[in-house]
PDB file of N, CA and C in Angstrom:
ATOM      1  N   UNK A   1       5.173  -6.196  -8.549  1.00  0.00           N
ATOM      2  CA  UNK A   1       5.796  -5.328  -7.555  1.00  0.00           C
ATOM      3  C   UNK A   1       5.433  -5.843  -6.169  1.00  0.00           C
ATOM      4  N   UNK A   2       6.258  -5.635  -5.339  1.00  0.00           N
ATOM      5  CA  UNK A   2       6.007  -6.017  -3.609  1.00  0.00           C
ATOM      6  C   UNK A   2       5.225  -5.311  -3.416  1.00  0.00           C
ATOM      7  N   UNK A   3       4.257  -5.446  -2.618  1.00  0.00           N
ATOM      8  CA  UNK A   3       3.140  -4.891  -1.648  1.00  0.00           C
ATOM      9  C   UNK A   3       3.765  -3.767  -0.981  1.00  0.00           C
ATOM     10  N   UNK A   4       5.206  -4.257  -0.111  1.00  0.00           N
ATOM     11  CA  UNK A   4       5.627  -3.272   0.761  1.00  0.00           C
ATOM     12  C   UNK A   4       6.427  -2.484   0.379  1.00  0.00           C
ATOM     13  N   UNK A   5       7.333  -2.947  -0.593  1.00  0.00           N
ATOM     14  CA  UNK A   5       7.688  -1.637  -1.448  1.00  0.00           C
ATOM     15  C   UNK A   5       6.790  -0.555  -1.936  1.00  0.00           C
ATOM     16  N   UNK A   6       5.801  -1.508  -2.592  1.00  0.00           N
ATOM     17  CA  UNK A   6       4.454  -0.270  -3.237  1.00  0.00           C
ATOM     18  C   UNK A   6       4.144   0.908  -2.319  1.00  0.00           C
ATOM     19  N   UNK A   7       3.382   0.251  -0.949  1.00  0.00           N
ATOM     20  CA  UNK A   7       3.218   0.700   0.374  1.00  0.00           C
ATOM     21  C   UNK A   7       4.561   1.969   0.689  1.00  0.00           C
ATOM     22  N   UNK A   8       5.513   1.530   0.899  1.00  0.00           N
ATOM     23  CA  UNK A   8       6.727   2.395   1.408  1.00  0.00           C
ATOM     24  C   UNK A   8       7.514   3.219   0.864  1.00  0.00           C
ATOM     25  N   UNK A   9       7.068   3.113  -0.770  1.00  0.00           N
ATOM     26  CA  UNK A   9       7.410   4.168  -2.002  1.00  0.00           C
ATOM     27  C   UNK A   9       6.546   5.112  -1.553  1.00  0.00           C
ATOM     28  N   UNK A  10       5.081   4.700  -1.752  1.00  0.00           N
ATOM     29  CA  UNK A  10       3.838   5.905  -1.423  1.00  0.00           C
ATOM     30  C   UNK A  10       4.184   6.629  -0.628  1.00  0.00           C
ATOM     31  N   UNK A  11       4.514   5.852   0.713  1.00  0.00           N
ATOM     32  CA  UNK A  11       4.618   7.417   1.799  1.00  0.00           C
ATOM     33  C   UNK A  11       5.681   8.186   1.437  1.00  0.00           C
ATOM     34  N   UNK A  12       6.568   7.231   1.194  1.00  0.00           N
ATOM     35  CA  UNK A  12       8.087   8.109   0.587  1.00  0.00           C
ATOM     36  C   UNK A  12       7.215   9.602  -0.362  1.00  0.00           C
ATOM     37  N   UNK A  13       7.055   9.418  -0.890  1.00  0.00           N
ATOM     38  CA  UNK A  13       6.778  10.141  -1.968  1.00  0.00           C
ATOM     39  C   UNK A  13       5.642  11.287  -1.282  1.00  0.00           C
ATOM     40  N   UNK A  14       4.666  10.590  -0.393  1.00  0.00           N
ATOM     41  CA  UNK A  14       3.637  11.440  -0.106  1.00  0.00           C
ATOM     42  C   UNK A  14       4.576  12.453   0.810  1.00  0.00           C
ATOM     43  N   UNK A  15       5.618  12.108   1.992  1.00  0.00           N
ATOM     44  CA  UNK A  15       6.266  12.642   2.829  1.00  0.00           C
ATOM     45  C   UNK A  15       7.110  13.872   2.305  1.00  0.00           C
ATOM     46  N   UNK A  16       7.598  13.911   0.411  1.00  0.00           N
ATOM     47  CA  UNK A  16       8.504  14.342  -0.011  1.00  0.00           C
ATOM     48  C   UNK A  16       7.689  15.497  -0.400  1.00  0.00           C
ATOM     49  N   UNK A  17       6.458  15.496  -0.652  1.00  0.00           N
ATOM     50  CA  UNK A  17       5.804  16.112  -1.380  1.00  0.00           C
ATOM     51  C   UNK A  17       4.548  17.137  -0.436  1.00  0.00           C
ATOM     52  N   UNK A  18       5.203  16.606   1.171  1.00  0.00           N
ATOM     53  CA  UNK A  18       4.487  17.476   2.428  1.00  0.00           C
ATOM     54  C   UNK A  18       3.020  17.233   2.215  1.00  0.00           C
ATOM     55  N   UNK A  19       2.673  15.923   2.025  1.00  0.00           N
ATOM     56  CA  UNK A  19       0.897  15.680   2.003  1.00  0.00           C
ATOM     57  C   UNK A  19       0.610  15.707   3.658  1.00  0.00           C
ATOM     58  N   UNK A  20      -0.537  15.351   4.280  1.00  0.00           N
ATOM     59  CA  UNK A  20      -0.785  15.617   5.445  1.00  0.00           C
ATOM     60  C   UNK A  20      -0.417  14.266   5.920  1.00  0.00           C
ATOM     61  N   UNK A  21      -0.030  14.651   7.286  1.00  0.00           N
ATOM     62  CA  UNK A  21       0.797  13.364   7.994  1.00  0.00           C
ATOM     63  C   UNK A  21      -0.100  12.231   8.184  1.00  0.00           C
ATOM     64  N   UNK A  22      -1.220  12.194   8.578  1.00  0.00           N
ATOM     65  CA  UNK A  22      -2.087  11.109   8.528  1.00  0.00           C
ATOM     66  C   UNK A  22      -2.181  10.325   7.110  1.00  0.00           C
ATOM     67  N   UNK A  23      -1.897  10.987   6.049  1.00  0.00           N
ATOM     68  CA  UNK A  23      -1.941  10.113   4.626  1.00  0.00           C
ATOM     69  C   UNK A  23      -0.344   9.361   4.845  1.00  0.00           C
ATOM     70  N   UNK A  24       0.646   9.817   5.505  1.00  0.00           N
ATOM     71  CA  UNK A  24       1.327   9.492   5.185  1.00  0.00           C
ATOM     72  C   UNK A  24       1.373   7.778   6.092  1.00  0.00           C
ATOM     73  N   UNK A  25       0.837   8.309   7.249  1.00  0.00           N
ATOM     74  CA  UNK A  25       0.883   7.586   8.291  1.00  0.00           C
ATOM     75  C   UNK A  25       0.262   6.227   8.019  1.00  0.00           C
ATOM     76  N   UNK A  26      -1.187   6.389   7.496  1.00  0.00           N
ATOM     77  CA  UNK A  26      -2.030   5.436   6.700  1.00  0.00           C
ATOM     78  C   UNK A  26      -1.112   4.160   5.931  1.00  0.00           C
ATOM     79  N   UNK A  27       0.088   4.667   5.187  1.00  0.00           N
ATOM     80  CA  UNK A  27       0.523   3.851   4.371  1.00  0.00           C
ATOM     81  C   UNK A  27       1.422   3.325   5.456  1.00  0.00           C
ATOM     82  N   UNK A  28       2.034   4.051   6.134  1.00  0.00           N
ATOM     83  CA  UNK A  28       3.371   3.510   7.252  1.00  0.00           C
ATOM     84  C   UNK A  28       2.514   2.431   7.562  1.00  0.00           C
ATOM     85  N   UNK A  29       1.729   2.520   8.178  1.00  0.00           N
ATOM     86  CA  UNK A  29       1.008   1.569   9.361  1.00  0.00           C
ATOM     87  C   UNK A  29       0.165  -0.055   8.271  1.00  0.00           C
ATOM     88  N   UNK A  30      -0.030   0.357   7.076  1.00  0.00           N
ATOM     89  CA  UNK A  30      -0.495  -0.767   6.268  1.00  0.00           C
ATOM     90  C   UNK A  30       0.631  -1.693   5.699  1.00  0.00           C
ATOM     91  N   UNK A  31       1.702  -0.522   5.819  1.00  0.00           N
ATOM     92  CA  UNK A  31       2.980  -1.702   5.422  1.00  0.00           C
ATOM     93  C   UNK A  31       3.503  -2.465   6.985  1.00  0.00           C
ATOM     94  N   UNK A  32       3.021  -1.656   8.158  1.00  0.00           N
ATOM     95  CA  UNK A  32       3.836  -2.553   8.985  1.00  0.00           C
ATOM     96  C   UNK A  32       2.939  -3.429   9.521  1.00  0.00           C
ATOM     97  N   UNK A  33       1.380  -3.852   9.010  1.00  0.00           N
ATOM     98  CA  UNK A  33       0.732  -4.574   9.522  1.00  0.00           C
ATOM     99  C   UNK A  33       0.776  -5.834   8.459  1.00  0.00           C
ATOM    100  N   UNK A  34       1.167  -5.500   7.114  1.00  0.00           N
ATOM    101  CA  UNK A  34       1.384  -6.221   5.957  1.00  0.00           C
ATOM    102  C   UNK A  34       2.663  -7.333   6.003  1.00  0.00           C
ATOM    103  N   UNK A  35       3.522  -6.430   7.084  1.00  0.00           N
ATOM    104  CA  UNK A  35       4.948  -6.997   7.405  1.00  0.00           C
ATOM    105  C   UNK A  35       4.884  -8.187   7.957  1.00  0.00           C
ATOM    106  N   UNK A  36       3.554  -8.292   8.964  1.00  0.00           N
ATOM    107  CA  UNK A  36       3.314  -9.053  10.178  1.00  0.00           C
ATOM    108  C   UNK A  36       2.839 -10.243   9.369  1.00  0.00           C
ATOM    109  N   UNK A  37       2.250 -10.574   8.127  1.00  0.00           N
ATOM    110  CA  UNK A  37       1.889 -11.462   7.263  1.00  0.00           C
ATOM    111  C   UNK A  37       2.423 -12.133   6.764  1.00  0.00           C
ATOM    112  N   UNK A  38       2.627 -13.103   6.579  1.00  0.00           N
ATOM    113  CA  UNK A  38       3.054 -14.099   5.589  1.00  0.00           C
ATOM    114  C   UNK A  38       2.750 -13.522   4.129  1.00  0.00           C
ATOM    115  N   UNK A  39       3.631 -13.987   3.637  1.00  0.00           N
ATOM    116  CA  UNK A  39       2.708 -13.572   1.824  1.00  0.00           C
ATOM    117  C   UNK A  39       1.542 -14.378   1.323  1.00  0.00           C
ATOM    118  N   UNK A  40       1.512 -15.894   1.651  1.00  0.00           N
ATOM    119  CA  UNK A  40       0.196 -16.289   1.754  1.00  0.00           C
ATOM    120  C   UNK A  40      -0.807 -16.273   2.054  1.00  0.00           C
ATOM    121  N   UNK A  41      -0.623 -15.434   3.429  1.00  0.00           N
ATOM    122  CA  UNK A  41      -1.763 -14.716   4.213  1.00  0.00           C
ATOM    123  C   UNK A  41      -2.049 -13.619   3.698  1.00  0.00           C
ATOM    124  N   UNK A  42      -1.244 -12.966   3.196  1.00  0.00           N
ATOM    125  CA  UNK A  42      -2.132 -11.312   2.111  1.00  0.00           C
ATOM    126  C   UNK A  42      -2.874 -12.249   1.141  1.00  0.00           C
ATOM    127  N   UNK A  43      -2.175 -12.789   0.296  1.00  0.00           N
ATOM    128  CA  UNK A  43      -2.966 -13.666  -1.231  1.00  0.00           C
ATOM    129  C   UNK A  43      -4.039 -14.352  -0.862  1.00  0.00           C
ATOM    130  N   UNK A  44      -3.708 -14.596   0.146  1.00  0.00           N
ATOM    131  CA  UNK A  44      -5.600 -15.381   0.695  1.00  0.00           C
ATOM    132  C   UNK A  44      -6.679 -14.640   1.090  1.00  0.00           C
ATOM    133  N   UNK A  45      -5.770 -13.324   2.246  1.00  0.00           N
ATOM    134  CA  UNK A  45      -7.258 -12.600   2.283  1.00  0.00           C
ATOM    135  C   UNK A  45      -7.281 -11.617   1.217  1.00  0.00           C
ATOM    136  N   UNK A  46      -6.852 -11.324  -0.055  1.00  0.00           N
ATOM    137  CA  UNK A  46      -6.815 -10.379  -0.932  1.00  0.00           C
ATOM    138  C   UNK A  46      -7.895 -11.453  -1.897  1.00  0.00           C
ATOM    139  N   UNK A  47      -7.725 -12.647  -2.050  1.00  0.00           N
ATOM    140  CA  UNK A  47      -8.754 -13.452  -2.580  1.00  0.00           C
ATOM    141  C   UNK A  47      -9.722 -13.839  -2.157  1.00  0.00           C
ATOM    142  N   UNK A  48      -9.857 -13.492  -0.966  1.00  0.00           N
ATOM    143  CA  UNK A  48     -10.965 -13.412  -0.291  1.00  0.00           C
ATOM    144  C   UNK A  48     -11.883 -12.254  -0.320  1.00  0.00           C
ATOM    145  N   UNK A  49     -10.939 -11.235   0.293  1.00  0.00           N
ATOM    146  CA  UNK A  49     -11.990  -9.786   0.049  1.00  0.00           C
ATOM    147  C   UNK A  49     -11.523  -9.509   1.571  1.00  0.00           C
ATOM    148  N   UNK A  50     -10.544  -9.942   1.950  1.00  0.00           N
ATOM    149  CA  UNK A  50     -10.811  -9.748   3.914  1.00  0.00           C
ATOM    150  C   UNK A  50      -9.659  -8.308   3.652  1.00  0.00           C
ATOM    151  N   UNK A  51      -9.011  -8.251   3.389  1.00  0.00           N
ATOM    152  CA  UNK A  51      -7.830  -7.396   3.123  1.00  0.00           C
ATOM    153  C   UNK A  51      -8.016  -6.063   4.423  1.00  0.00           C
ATOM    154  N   UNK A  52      -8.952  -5.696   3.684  1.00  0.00           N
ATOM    155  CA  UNK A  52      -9.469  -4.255   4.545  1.00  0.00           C
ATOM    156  C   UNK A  52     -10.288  -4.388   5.469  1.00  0.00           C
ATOM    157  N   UNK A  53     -10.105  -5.398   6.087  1.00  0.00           N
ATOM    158  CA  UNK A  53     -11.064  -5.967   7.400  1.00  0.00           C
ATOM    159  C   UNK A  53      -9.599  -5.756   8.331  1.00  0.00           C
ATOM    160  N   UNK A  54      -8.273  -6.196   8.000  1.00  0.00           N
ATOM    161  CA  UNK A  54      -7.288  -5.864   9.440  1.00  0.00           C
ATOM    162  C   UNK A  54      -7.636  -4.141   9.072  1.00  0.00           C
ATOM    163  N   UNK A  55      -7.025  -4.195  10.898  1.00  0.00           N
ATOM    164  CA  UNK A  55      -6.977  -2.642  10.970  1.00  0.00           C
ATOM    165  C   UNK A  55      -5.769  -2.292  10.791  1.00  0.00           C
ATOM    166  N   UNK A  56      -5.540  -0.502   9.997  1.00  0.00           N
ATOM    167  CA  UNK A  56      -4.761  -0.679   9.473  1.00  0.00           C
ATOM    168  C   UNK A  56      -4.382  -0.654   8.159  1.00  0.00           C
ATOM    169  N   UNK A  57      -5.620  -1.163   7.610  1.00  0.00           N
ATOM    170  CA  UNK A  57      -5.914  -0.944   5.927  1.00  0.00           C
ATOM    171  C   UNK A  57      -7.253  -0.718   5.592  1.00  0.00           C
ATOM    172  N   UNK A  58      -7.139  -0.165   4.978  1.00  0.00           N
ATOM    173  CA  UNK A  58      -8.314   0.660   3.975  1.00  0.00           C
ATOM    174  C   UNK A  58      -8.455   0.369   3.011  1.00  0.00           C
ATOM    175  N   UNK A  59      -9.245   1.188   2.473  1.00  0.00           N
ATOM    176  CA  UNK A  59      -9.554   0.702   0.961  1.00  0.00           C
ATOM    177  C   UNK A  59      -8.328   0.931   0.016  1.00  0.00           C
ATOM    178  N   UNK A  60      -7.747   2.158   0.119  1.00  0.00           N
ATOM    179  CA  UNK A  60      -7.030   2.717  -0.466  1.00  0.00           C
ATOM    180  C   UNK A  60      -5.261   1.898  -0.326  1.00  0.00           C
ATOM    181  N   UNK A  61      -5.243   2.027   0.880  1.00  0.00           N
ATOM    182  CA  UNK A  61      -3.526   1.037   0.906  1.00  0.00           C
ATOM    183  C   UNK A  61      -4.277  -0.900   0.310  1.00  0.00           C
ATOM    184  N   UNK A  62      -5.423  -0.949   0.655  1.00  0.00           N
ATOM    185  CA  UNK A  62      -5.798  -2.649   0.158  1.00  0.00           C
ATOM    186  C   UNK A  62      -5.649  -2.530  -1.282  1.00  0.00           C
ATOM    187  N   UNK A  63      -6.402  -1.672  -2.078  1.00  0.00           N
ATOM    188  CA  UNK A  63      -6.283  -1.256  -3.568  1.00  0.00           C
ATOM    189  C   UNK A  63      -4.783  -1.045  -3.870  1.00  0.00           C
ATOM    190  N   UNK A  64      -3.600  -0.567  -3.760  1.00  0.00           N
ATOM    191  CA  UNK A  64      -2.349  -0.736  -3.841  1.00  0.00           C
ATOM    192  C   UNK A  64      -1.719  -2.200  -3.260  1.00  0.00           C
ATOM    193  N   UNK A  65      -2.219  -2.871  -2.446  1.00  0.00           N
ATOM    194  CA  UNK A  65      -1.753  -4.035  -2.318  1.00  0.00           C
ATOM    195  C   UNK A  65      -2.063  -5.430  -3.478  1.00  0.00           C
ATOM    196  N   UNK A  66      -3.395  -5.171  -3.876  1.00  0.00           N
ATOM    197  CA  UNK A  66      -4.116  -5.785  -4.955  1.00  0.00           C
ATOM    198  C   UNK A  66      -3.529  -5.596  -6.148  1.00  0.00           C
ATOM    199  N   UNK A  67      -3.006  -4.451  -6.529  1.00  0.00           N
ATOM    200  CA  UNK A  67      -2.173  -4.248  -7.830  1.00  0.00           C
ATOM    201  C   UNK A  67      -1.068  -4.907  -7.535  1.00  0.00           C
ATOM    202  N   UNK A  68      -0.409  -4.841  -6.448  1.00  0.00           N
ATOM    203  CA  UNK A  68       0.952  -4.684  -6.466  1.00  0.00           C
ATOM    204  C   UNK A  68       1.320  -6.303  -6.644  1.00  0.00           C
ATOM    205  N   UNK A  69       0.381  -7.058  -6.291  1.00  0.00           N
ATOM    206  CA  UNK A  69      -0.028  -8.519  -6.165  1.00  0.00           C
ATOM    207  C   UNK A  69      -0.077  -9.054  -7.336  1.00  0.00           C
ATOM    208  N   UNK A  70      -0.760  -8.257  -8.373  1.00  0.00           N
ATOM    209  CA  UNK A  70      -1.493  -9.135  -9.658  1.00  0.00           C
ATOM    210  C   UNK A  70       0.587  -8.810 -10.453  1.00  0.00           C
ATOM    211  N   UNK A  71       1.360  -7.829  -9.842  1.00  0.00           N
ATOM    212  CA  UNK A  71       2.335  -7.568 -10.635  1.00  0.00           C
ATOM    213  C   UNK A  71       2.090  -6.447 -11.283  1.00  0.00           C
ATOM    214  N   UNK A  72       1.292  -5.260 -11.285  1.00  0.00           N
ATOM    215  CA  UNK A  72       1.064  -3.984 -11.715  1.00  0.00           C
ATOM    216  C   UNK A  72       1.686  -2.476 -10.675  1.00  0.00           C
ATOM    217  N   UNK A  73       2.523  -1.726 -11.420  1.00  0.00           N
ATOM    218  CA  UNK A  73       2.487  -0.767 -10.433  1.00  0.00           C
ATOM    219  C   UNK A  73       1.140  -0.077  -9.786  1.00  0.00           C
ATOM    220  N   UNK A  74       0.906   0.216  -8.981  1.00  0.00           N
ATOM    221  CA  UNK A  74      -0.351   0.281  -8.371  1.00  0.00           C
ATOM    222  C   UNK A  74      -0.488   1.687  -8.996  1.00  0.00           C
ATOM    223  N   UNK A  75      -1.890   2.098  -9.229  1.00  0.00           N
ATOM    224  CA  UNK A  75      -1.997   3.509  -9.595  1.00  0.00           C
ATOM    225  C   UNK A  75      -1.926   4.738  -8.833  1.00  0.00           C
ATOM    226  N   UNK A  76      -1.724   4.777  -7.241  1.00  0.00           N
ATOM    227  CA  UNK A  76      -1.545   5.352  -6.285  1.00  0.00           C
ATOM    228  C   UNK A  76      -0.054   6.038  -7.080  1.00  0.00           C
ATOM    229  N   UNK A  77       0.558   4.688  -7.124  1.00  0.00           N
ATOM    230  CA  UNK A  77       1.911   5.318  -7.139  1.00  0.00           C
ATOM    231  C   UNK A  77       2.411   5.922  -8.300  1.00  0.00           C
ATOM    232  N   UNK A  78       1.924   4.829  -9.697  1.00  0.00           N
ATOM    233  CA  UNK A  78       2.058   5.804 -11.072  1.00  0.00           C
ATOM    234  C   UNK A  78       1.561   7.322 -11.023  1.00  0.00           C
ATOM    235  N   UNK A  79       0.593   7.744  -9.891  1.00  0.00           N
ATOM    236  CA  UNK A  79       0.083   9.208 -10.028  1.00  0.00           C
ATOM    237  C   UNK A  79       0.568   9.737  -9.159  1.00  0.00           C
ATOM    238  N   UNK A  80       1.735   9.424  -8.183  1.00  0.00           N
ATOM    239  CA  UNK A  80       2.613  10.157  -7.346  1.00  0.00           C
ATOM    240  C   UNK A  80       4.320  10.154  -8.113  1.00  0.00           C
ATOM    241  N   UNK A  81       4.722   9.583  -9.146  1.00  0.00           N
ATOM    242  CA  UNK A  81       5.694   8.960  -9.369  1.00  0.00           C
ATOM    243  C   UNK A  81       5.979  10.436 -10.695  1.00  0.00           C
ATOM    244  N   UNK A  82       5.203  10.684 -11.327  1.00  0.00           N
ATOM    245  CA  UNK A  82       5.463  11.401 -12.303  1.00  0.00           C
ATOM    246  C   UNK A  82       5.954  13.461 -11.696  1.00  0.00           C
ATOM    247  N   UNK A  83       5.493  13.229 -10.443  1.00  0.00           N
ATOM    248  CA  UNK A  83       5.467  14.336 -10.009  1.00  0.00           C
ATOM    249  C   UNK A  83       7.286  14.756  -9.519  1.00  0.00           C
ATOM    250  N   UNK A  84       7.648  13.533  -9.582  1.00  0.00           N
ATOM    251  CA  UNK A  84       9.355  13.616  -8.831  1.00  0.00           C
ATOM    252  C   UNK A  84      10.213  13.395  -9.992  1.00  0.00           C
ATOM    253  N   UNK A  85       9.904  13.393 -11.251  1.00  0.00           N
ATOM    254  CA  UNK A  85      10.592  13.033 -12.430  1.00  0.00           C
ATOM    255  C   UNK A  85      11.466  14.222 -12.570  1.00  0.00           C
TER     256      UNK A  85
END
């Protein structure tokens, strides 16, 4: 799965579901700093460990980027995803 899809589903979903605007915001702002990257530049600092060193990302949007990377739906989103079924 894309990083920024992963990223831009989440808020979708967090936004639909009236979570607090700062969660939502969290993900806005990790996908548009993710945007600014090359894809080689996530895969390098995600193999590195730098990920959550830009600002901007956290543990939590870096952990959805890391799944979304290896090709796994991230679990953020499998546990927001069942709720809109």
């Amino acid at each position: 799965m894309d990083p920024l899809t992963a990223l831009d589903r989440i808020a979708f979903l967090l936004e639909r579901e009236q979570a607090p605007t700062y969660r939502v915001r969290a993900f806005r702002n990790a996908q548009a700093v993710l945007a600014e990257l090359s894809p080689d530049e996530v895969e390098r600092r995600v193999a590195a460990g730098t990920l959550a060193s830009l600002k901007g990302l956290g543990p939590k949007t870096s952990q959805v980027v890391k799944e979304a990377l290896k090709g796994e739906v991230p679990a953020y989103l499998r546990k927001l995803e069942p709720r809109w079924r």
